[in-house]
Protein backbone atom coordinates (compact mmCIF):
# COMPACT_ATOMS: atom_id res chain seq x y z
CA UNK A 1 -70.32 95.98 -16.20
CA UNK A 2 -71.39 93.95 -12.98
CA UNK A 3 -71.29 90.28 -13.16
CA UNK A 4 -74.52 89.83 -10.77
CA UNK A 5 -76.53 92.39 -13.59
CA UNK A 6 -75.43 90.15 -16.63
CA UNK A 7 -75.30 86.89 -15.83
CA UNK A 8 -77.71 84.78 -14.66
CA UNK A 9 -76.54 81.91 -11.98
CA UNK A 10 -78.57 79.25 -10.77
CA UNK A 11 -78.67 76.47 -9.18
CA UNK A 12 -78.80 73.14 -11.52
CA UNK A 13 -78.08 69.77 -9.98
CA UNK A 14 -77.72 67.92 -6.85
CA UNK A 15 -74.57 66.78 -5.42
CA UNK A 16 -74.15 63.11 -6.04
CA UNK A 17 -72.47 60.26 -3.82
CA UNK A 18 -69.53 58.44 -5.59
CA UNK A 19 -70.29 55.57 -7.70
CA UNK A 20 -68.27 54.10 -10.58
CA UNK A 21 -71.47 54.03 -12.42
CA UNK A 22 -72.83 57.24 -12.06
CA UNK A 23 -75.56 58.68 -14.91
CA UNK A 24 -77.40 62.08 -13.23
CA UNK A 25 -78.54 64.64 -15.42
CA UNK A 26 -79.00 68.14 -14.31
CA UNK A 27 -82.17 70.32 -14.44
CA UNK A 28 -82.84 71.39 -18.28
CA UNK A 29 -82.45 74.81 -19.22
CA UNK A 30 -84.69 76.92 -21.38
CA UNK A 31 -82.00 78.90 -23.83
CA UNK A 32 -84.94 81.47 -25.63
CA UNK A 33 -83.67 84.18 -25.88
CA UNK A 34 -80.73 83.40 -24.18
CA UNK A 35 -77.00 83.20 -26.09
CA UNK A 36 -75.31 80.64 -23.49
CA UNK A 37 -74.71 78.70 -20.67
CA UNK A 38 -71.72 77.84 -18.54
CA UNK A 39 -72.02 74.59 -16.53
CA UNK A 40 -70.02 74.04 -13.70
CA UNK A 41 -69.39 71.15 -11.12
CA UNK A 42 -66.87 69.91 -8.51
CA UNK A 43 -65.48 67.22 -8.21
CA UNK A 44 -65.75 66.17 -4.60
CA UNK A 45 -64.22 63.01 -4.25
CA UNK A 46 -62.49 60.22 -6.68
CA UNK A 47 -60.15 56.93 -6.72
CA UNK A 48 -57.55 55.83 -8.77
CA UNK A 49 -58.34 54.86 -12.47
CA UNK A 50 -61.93 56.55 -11.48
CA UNK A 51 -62.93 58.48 -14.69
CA UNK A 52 -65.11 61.84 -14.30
CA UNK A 53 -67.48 63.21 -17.39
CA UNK A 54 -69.46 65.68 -17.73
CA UNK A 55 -71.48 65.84 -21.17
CA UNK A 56 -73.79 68.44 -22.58
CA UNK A 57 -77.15 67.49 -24.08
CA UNK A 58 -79.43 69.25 -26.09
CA UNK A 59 -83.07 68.37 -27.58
CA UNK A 60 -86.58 70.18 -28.20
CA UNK A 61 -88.87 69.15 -25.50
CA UNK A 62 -88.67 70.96 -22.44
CA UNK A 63 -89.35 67.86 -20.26
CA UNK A 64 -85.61 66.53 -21.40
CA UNK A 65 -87.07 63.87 -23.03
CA UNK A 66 -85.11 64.07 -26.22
CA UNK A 67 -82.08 65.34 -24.56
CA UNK A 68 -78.67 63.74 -26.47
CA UNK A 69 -75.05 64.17 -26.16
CA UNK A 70 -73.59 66.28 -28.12
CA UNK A 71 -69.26 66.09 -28.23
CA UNK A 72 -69.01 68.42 -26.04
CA UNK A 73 -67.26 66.57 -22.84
CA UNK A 74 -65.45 67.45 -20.39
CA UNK A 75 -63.32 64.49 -18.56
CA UNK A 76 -60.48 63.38 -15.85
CA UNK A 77 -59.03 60.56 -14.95
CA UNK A 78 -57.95 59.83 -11.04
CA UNK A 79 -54.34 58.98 -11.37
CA UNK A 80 -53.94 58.57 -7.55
CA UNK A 81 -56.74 58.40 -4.81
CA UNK A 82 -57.75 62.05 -4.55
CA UNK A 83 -56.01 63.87 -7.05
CA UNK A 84 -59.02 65.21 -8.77
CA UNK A 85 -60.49 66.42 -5.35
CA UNK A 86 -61.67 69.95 -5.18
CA UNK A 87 -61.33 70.43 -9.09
CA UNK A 88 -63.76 71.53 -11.47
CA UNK A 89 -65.51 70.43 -15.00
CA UNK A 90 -66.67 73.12 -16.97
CA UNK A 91 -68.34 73.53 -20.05
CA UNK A 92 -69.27 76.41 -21.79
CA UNK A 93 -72.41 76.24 -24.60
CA UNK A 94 -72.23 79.07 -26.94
CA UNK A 95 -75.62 79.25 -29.44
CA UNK A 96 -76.75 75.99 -28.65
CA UNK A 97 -78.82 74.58 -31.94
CA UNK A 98 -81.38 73.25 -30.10
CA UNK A 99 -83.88 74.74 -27.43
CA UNK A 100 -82.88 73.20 -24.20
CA UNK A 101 -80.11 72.07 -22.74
CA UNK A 102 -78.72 70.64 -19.23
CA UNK A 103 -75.64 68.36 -18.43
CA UNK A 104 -75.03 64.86 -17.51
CA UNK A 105 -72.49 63.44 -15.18
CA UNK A 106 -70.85 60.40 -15.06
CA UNK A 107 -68.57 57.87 -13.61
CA UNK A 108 -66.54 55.04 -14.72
CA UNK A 109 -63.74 52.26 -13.52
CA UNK A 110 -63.50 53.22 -10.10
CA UNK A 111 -65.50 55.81 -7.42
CA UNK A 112 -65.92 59.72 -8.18
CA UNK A 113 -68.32 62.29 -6.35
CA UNK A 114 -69.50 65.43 -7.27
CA UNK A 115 -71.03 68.64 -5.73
CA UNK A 116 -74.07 70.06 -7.33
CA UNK A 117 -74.24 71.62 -10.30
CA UNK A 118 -74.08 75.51 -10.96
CA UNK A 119 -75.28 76.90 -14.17
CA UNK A 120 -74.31 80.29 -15.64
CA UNK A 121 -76.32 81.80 -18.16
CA UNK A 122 -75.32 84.48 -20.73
CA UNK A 123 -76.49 86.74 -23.21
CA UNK A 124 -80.43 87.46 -22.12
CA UNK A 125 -82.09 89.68 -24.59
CA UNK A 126 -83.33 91.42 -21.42
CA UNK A 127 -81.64 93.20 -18.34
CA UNK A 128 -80.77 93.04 -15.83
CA UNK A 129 -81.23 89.42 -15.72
CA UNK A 130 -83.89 88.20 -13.39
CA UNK A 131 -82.93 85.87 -10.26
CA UNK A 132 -83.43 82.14 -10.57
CA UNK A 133 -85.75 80.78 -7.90
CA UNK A 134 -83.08 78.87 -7.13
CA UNK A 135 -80.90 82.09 -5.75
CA UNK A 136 -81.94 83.09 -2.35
CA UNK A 137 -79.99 86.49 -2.40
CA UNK A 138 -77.60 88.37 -4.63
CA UNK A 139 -75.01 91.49 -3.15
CA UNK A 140 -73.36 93.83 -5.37
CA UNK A 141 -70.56 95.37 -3.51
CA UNK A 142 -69.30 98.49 -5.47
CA UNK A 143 -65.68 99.98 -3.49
CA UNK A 144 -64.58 103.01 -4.42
């Protein structure tokens, strides 16, 4: 089983500057036909007391215009200037009840950055799974 034949990555959100306000949502995702979706961002940057989150949302219109939180969350908290640097928020979405989906991030208290946004989707009813337009090339090594 090859990763690069069953999963589909993609490219889902900009990198954003640090802010202690920060409220970016990432491109939505169609999930027909799909079973999930891993979202995955750095954290590039942060400052003491500076509080990462990363939230999924789900709704019915593809435009994101219903999108709302759901509880899943994913959060850290910058004990010391830099000590989230280089780490990551994940969340997985298994069977999402709704349509479409996508991620917000956000900032509170003090300063955090983040790189963009990688989304991995699992489960397509078809494959191999098509690249995104958003994947300029894909290698499978296979060593003997």
């Amino acid at each position: 089983m090859n990763f690069v034949k069953n999963f589909g990555i993609q490219y889902n959100g900009d990198a954003v500057a640090a802010g202690s306000s920060i409220d970016d949502d990432s491109t939505v995702i169609d999930m027909a036909n799909r079973q999930g979706v891993t979202f995955i961002t750095p954290i590039t940057d942060s400052v003491a007391t500076g509080v990462a989150t990363m939230t999924l949302q789900t709704g019915t219109a593809s435009d994101g215009s219903d999108m709302a939180d759901t509880t899943a969350t994913a959060t850290a908290t910058c004990a010391i200037n830099d000590d989230l640097n280089g780490t990551l928020l994940v969340i997985e979405c298994d069977r999402p009840q709704k349509r479409y989906v996508r991620v917000n991030r956000a900032s509170a208290t003090a300063n955090i950055a983040y790189g963009a946004v990688t989304a991995i989707v699992h489960g397509d009813r078809t494959l191999p799974i098509t690249d995104h337009s958003t994947v300029s090339d894909v290698t499978l090594s296979v060593e003997p």
